[in-house]
PDBML (XML) file of the C-alpha atoms, coordinates in Angstrom:
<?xml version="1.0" encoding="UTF-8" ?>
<PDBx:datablock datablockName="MODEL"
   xmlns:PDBx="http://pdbml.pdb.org/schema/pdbx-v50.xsd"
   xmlns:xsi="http://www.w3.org/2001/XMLSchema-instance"
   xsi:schemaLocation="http://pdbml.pdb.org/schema/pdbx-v50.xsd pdbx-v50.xsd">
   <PDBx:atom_siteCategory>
      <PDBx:atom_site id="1">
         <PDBx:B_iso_or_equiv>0.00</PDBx:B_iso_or_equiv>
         <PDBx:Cartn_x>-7.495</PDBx:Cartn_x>
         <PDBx:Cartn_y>189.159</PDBx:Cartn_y>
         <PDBx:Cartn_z>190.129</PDBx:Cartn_z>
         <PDBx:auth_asym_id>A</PDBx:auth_asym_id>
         <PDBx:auth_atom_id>CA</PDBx:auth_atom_id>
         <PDBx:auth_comp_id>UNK</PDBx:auth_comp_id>
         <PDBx:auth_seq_id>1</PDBx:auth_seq_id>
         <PDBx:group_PDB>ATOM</PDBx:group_PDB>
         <PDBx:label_alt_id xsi:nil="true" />
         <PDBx:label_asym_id>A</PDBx:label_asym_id>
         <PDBx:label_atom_id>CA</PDBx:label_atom_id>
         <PDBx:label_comp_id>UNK</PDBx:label_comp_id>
         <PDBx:label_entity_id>1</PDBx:label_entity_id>
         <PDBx:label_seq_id>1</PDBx:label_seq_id>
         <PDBx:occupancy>1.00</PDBx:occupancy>
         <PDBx:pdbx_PDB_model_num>1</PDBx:pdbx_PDB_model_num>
         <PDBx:type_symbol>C</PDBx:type_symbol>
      </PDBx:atom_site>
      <PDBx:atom_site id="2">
         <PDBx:B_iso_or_equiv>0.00</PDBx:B_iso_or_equiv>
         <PDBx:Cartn_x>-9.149</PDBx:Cartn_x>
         <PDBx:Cartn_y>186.784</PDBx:Cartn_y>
         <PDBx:Cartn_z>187.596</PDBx:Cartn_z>
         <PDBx:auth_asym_id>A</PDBx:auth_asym_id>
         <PDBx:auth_atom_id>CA</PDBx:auth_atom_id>
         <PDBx:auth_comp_id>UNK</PDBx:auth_comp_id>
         <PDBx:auth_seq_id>2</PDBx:auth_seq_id>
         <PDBx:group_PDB>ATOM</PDBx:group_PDB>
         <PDBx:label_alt_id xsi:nil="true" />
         <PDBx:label_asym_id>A</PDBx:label_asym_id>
         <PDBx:label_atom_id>CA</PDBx:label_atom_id>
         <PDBx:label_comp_id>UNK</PDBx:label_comp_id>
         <PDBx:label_entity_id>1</PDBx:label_entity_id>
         <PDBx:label_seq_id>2</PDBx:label_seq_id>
         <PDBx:occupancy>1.00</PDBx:occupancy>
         <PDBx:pdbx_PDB_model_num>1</PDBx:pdbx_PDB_model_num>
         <PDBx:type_symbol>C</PDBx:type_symbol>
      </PDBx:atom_site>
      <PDBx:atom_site id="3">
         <PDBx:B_iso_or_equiv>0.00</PDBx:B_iso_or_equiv>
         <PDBx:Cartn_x>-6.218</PDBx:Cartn_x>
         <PDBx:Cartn_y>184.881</PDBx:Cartn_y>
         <PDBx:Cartn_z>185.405</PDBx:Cartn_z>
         <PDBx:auth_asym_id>A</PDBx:auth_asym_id>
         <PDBx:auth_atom_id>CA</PDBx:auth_atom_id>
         <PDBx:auth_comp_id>UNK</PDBx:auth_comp_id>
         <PDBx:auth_seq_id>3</PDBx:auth_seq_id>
         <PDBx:group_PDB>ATOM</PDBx:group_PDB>
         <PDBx:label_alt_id xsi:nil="true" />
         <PDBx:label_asym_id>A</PDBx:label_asym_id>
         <PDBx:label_atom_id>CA</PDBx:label_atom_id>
         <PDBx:label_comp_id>UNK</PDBx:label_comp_id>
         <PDBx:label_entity_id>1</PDBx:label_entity_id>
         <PDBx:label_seq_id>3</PDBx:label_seq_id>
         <PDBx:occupancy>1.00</PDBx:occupancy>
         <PDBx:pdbx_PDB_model_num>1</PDBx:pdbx_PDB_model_num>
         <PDBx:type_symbol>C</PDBx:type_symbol>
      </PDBx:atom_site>
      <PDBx:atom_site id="4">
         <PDBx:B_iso_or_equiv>0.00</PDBx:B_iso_or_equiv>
         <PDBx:Cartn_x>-6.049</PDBx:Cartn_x>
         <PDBx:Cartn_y>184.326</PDBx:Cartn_y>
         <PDBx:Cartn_z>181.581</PDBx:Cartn_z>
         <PDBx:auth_asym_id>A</PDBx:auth_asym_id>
         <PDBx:auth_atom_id>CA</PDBx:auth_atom_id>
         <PDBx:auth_comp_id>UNK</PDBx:auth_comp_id>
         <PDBx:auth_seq_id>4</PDBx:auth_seq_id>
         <PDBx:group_PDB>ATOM</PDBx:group_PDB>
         <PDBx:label_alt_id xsi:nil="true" />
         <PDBx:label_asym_id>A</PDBx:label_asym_id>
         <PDBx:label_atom_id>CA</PDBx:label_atom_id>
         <PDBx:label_comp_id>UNK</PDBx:label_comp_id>
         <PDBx:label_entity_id>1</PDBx:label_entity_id>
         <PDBx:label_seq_id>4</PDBx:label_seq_id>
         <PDBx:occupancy>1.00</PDBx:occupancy>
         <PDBx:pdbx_PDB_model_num>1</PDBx:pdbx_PDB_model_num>
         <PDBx:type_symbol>C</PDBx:type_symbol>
      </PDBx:atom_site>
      <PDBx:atom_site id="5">
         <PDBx:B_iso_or_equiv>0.00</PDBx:B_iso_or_equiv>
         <PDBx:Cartn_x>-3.817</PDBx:Cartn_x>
         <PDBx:Cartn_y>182.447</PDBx:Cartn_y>
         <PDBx:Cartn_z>179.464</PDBx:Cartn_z>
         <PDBx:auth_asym_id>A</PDBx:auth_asym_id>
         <PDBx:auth_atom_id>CA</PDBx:auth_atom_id>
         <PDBx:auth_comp_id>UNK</PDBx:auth_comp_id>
         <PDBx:auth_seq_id>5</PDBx:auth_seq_id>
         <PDBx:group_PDB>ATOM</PDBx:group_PDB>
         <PDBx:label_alt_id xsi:nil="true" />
         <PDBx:label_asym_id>A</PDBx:label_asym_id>
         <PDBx:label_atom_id>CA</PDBx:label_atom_id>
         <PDBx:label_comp_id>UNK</PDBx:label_comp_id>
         <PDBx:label_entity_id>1</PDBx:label_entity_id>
         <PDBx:label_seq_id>5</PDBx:label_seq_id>
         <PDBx:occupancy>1.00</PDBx:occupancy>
         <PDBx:pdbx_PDB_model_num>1</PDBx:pdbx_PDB_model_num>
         <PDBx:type_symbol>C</PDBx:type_symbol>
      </PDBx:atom_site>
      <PDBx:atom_site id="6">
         <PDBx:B_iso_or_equiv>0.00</PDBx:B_iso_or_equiv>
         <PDBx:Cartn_x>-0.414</PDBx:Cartn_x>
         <PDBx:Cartn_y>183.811</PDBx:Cartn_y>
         <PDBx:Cartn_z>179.150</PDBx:Cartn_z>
         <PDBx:auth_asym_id>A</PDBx:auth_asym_id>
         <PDBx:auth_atom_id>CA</PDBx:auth_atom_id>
         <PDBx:auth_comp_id>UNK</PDBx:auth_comp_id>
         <PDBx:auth_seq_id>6</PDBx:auth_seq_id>
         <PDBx:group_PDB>ATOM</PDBx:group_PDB>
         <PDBx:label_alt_id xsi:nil="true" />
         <PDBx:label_asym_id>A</PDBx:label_asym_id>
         <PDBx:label_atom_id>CA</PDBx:label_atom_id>
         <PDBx:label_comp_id>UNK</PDBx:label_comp_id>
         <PDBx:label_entity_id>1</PDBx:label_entity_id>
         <PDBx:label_seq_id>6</PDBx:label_seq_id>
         <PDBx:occupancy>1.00</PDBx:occupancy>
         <PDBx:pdbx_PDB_model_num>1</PDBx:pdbx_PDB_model_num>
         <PDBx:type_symbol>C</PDBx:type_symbol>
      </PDBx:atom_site>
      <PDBx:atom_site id="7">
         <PDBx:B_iso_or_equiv>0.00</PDBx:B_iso_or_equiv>
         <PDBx:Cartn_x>-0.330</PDBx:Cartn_x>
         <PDBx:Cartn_y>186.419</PDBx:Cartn_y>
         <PDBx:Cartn_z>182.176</PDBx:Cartn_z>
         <PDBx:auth_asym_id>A</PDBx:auth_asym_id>
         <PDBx:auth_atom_id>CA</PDBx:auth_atom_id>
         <PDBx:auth_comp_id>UNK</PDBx:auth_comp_id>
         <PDBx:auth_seq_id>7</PDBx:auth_seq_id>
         <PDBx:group_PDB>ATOM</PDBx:group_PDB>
         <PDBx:label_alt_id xsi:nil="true" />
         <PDBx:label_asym_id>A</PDBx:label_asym_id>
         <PDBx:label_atom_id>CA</PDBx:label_atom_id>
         <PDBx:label_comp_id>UNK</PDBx:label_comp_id>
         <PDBx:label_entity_id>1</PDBx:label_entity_id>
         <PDBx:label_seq_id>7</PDBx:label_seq_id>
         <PDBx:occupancy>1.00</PDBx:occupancy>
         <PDBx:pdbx_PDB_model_num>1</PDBx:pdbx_PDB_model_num>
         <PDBx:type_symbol>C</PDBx:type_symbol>
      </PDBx:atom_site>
      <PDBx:atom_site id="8">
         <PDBx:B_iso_or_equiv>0.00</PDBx:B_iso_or_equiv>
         <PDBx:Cartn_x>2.831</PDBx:Cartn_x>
         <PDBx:Cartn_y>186.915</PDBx:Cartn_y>
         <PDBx:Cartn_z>183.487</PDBx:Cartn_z>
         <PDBx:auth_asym_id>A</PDBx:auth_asym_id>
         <PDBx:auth_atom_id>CA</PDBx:auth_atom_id>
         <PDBx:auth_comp_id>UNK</PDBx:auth_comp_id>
         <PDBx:auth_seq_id>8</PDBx:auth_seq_id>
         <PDBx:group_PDB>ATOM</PDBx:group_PDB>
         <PDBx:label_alt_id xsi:nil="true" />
         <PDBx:label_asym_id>A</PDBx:label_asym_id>
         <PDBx:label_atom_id>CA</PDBx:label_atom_id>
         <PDBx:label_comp_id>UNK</PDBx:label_comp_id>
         <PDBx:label_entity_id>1</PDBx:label_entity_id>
         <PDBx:label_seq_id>8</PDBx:label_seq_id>
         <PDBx:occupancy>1.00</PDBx:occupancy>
         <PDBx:pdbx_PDB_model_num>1</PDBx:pdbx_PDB_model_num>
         <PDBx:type_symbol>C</PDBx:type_symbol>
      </PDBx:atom_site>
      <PDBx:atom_site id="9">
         <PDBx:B_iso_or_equiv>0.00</PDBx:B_iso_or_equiv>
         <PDBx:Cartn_x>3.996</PDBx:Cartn_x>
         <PDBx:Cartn_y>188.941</PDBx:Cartn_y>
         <PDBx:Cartn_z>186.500</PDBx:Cartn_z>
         <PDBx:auth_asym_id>A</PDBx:auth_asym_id>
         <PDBx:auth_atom_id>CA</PDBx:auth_atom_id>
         <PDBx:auth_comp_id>UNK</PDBx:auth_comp_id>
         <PDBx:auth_seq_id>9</PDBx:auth_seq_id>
         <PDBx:group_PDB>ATOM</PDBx:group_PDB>
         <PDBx:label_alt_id xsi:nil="true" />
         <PDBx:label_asym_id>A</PDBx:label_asym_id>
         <PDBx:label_atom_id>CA</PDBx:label_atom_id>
         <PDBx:label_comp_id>UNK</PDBx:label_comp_id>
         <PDBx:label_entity_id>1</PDBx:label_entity_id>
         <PDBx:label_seq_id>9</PDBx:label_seq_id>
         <PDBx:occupancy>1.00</PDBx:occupancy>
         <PDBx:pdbx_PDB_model_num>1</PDBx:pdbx_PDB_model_num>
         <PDBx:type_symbol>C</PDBx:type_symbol>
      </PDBx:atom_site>
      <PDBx:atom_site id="10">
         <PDBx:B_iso_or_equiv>0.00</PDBx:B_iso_or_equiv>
         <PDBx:Cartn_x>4.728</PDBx:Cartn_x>
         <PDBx:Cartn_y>191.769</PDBx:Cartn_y>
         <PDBx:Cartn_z>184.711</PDBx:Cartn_z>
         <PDBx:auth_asym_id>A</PDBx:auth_asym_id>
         <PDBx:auth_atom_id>CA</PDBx:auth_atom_id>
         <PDBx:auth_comp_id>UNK</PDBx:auth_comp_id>
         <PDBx:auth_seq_id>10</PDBx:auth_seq_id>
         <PDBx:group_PDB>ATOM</PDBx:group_PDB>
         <PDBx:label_alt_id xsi:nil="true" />
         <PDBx:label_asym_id>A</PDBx:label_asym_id>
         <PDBx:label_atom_id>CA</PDBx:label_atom_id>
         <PDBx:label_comp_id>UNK</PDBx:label_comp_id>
         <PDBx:label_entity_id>1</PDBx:label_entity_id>
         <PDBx:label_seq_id>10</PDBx:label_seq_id>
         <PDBx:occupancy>1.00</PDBx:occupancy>
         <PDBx:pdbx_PDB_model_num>1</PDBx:pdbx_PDB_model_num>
         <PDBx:type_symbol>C</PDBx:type_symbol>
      </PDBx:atom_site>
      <PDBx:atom_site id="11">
         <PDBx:B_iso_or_equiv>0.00</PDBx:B_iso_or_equiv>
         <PDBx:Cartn_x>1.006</PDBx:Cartn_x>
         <PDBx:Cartn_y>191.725</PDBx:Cartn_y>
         <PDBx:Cartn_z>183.875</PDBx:Cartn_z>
         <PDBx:auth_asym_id>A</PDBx:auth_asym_id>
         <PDBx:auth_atom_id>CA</PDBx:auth_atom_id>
         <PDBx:auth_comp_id>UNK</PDBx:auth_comp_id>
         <PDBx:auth_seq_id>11</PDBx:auth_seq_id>
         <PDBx:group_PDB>ATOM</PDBx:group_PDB>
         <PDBx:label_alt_id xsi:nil="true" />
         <PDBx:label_asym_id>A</PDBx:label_asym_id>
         <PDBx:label_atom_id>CA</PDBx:label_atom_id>
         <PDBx:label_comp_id>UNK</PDBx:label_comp_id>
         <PDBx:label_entity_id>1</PDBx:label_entity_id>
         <PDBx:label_seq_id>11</PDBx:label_seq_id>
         <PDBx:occupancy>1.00</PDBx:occupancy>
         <PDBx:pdbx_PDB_model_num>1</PDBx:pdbx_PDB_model_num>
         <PDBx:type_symbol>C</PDBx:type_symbol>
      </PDBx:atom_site>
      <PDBx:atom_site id="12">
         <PDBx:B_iso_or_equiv>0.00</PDBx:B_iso_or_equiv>
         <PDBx:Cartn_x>0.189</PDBx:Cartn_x>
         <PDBx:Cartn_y>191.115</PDBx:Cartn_y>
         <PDBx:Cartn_z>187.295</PDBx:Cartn_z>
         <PDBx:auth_asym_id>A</PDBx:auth_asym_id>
         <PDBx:auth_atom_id>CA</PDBx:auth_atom_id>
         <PDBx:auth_comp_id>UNK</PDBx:auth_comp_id>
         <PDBx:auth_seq_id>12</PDBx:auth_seq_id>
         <PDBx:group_PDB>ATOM</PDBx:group_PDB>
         <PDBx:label_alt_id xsi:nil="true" />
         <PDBx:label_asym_id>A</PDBx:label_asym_id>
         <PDBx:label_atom_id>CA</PDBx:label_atom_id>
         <PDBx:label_comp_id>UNK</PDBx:label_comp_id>
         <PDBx:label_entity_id>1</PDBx:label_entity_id>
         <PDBx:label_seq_id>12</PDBx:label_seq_id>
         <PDBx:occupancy>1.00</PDBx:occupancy>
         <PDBx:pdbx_PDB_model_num>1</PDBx:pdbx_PDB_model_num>
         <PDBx:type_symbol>C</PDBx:type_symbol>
      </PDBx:atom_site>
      <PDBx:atom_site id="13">
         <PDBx:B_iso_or_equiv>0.00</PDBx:B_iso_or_equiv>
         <PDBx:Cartn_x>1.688</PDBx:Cartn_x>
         <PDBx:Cartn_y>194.028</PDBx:Cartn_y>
         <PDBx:Cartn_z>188.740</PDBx:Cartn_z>
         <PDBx:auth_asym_id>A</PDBx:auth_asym_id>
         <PDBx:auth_atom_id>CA</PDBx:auth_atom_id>
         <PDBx:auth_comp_id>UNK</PDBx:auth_comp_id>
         <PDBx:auth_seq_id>13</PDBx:auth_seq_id>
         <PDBx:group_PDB>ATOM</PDBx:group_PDB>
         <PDBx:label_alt_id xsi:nil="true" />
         <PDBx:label_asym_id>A</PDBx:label_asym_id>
         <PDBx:label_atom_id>CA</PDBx:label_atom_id>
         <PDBx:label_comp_id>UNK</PDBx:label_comp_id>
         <PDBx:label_entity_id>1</PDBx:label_entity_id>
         <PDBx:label_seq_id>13</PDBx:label_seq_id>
         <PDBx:occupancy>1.00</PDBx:occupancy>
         <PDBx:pdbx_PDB_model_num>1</PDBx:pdbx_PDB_model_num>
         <PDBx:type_symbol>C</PDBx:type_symbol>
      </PDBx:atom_site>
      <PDBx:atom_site id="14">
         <PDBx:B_iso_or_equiv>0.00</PDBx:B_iso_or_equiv>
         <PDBx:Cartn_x>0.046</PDBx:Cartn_x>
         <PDBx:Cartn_y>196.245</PDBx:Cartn_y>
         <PDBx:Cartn_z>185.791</PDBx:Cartn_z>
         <PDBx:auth_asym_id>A</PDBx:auth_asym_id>
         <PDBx:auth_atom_id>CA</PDBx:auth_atom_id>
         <PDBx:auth_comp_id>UNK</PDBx:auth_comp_id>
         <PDBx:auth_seq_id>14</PDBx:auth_seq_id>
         <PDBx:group_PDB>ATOM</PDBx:group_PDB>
         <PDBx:label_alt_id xsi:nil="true" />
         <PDBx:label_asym_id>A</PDBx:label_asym_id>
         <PDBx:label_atom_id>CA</PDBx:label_atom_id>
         <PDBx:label_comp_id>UNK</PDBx:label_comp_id>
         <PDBx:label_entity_id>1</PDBx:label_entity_id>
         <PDBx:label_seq_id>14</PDBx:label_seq_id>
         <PDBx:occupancy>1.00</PDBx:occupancy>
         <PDBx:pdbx_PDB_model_num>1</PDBx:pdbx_PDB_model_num>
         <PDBx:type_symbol>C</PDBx:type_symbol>
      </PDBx:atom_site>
      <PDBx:atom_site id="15">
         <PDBx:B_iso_or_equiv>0.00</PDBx:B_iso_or_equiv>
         <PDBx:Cartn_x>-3.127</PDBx:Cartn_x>
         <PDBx:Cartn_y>194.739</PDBx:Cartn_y>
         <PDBx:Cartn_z>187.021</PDBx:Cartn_z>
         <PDBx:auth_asym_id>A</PDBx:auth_asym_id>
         <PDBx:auth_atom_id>CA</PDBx:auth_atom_id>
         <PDBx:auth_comp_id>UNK</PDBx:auth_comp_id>
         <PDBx:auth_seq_id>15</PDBx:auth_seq_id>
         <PDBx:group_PDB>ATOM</PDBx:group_PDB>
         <PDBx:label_alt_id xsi:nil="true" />
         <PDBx:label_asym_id>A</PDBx:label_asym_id>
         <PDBx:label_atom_id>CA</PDBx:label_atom_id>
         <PDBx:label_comp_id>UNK</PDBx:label_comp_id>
         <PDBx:label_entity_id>1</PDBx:label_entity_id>
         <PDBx:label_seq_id>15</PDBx:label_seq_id>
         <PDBx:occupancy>1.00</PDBx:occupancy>
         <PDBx:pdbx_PDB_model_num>1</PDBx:pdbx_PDB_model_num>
         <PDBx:type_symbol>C</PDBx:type_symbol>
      </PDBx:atom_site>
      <PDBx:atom_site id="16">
         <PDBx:B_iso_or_equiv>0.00</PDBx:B_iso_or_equiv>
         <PDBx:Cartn_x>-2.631</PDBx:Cartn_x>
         <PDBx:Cartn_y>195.805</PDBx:Cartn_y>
         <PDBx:Cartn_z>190.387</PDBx:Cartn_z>
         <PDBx:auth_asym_id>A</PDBx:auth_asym_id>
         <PDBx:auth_atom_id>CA</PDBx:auth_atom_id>
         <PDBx:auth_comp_id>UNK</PDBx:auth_comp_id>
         <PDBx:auth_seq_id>16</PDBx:auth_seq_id>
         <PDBx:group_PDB>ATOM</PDBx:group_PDB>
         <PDBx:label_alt_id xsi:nil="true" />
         <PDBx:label_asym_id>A</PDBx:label_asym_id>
         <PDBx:label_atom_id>CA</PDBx:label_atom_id>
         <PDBx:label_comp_id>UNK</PDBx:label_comp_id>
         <PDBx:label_entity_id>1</PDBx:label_entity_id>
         <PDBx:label_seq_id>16</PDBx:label_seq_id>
         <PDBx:occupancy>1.00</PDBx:occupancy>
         <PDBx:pdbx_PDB_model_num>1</PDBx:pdbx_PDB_model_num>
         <PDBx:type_symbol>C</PDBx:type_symbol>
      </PDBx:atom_site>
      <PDBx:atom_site id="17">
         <PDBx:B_iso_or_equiv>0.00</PDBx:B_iso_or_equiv>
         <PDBx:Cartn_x>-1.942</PDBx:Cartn_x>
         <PDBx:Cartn_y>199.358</PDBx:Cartn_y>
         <PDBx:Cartn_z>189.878</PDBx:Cartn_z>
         <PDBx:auth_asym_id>A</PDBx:auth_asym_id>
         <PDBx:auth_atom_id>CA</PDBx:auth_atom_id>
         <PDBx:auth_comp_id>UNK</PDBx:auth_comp_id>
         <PDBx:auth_seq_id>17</PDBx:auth_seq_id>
         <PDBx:group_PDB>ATOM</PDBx:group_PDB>
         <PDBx:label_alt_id xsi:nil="true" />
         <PDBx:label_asym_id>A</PDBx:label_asym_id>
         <PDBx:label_atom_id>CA</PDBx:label_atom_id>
         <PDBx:label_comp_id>UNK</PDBx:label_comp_id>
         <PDBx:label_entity_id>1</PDBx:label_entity_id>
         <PDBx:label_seq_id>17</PDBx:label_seq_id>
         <PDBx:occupancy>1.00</PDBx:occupancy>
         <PDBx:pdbx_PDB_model_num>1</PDBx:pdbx_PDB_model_num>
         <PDBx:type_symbol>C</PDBx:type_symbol>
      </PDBx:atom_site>
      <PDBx:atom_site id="18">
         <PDBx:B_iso_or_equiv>0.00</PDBx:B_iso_or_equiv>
         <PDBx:Cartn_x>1.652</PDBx:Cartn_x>
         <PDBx:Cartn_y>199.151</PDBx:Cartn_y>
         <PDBx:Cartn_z>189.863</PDBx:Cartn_z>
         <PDBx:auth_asym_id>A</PDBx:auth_asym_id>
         <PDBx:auth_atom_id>CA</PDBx:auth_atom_id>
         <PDBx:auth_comp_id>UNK</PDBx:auth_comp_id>
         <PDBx:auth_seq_id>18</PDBx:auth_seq_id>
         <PDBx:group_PDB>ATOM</PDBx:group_PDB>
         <PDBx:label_alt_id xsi:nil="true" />
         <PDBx:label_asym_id>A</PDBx:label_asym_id>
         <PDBx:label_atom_id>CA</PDBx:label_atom_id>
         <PDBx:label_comp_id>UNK</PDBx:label_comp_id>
         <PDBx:label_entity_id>1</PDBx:label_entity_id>
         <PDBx:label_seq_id>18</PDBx:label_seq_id>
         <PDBx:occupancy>1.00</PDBx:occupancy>
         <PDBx:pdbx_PDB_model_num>1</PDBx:pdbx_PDB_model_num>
         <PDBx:type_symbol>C</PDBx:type_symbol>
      </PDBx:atom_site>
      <PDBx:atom_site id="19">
         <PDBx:B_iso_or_equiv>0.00</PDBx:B_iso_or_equiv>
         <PDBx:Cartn_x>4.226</PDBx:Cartn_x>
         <PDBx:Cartn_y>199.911</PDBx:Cartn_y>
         <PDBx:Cartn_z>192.780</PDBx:Cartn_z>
         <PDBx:auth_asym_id>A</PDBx:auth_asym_id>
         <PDBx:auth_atom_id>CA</PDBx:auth_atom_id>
         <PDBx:auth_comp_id>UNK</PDBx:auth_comp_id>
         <PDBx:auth_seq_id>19</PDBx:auth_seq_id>
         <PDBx:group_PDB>ATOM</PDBx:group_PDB>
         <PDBx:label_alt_id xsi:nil="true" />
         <PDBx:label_asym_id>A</PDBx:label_asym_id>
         <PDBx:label_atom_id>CA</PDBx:label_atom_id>
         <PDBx:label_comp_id>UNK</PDBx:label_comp_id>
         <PDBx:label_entity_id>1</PDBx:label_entity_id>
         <PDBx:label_seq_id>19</PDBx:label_seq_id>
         <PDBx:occupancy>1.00</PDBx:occupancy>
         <PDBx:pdbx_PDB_model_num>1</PDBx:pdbx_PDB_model_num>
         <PDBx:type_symbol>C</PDBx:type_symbol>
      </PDBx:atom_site>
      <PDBx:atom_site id="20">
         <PDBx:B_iso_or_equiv>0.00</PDBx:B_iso_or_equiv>
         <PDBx:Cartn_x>3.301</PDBx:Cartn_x>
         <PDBx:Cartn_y>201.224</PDBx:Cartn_y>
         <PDBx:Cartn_z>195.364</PDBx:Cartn_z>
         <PDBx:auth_asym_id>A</PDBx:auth_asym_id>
         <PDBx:auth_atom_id>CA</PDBx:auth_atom_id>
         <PDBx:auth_comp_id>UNK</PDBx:auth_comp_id>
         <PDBx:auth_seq_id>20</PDBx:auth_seq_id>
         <PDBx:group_PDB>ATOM</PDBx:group_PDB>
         <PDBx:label_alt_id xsi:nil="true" />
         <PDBx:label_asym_id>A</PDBx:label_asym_id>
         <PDBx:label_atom_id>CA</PDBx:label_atom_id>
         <PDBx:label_comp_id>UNK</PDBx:label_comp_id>
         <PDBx:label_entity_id>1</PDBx:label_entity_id>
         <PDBx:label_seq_id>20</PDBx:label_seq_id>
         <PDBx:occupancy>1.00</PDBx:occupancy>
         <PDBx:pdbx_PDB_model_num>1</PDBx:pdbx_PDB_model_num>
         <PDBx:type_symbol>C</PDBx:type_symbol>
      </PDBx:atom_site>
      <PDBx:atom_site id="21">
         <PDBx:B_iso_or_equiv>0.00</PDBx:B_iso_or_equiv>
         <PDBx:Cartn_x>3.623</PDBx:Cartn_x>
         <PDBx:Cartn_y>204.842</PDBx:Cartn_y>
         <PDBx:Cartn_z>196.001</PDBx:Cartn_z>
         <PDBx:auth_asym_id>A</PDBx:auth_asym_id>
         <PDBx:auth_atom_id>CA</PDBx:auth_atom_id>
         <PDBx:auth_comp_id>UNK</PDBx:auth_comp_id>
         <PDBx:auth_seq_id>21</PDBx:auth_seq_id>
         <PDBx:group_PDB>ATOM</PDBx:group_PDB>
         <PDBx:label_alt_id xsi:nil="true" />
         <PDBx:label_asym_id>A</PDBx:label_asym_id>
         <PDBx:label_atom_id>CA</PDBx:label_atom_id>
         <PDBx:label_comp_id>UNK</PDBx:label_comp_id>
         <PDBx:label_entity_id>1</PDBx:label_entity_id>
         <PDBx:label_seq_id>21</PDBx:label_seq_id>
         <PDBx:occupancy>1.00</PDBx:occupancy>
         <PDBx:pdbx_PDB_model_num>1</PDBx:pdbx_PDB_model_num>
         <PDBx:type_symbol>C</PDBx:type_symbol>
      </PDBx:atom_site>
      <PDBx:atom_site id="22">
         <PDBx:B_iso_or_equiv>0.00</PDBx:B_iso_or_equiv>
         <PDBx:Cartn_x>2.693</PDBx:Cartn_x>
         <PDBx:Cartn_y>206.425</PDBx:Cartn_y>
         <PDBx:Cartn_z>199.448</PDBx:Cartn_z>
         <PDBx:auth_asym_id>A</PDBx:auth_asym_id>
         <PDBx:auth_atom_id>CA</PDBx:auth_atom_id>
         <PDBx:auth_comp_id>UNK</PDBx:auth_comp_id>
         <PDBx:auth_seq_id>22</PDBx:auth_seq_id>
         <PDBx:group_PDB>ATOM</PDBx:group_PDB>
         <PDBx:label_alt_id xsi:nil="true" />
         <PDBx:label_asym_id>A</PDBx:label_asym_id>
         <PDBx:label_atom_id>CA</PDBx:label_atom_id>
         <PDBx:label_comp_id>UNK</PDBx:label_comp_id>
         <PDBx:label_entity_id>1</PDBx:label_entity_id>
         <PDBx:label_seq_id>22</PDBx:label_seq_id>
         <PDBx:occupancy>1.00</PDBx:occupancy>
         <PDBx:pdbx_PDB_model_num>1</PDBx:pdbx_PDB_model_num>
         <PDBx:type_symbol>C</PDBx:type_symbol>
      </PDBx:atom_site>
      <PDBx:atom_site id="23">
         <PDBx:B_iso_or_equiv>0.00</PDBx:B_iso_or_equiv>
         <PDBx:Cartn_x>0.408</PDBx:Cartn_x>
         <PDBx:Cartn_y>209.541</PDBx:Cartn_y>
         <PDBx:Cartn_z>197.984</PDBx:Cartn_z>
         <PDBx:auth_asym_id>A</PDBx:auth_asym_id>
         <PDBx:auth_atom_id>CA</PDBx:auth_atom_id>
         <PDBx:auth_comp_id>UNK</PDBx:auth_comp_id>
         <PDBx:auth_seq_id>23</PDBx:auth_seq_id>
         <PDBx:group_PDB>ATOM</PDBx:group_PDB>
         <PDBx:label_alt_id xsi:nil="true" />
         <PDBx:label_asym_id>A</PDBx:label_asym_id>
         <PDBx:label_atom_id>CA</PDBx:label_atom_id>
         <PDBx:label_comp_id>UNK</PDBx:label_comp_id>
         <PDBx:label_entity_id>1</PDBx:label_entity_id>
         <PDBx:label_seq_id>23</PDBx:label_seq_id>
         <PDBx:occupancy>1.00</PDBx:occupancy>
         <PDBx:pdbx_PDB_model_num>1</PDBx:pdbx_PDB_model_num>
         <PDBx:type_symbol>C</PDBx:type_symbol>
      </PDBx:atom_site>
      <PDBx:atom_site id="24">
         <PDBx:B_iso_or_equiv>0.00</PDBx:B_iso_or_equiv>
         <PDBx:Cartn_x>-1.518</PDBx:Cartn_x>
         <PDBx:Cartn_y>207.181</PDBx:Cartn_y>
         <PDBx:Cartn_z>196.401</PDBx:Cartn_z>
         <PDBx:auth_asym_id>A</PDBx:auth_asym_id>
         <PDBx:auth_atom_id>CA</PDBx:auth_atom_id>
         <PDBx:auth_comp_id>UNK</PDBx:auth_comp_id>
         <PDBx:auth_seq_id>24</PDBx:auth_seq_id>
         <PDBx:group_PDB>ATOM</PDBx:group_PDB>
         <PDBx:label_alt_id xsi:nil="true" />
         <PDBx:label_asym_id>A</PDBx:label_asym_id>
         <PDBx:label_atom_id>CA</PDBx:label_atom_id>
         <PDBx:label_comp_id>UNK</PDBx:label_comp_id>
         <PDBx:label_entity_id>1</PDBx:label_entity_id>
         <PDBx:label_seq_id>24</PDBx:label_seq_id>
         <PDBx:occupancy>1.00</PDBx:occupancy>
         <PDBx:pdbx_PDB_model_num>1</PDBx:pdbx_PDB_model_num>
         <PDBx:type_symbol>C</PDBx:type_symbol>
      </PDBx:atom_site>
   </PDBx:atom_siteCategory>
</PDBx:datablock>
């Protein structure tokens, strides 16, 4: 994923669709 300023790993995770969930 391409970074910015100020990301955190909250952001991250938001980024990457979130948790994983097995339906999905």
């Amino acid at each position: 994923y391409k970074f910015r300023p100020g990301l955190t790993v909250l952001q991250s995770l938001a980024m990457s669709g979130g948790p994983f969930r097995e339906k999905s």
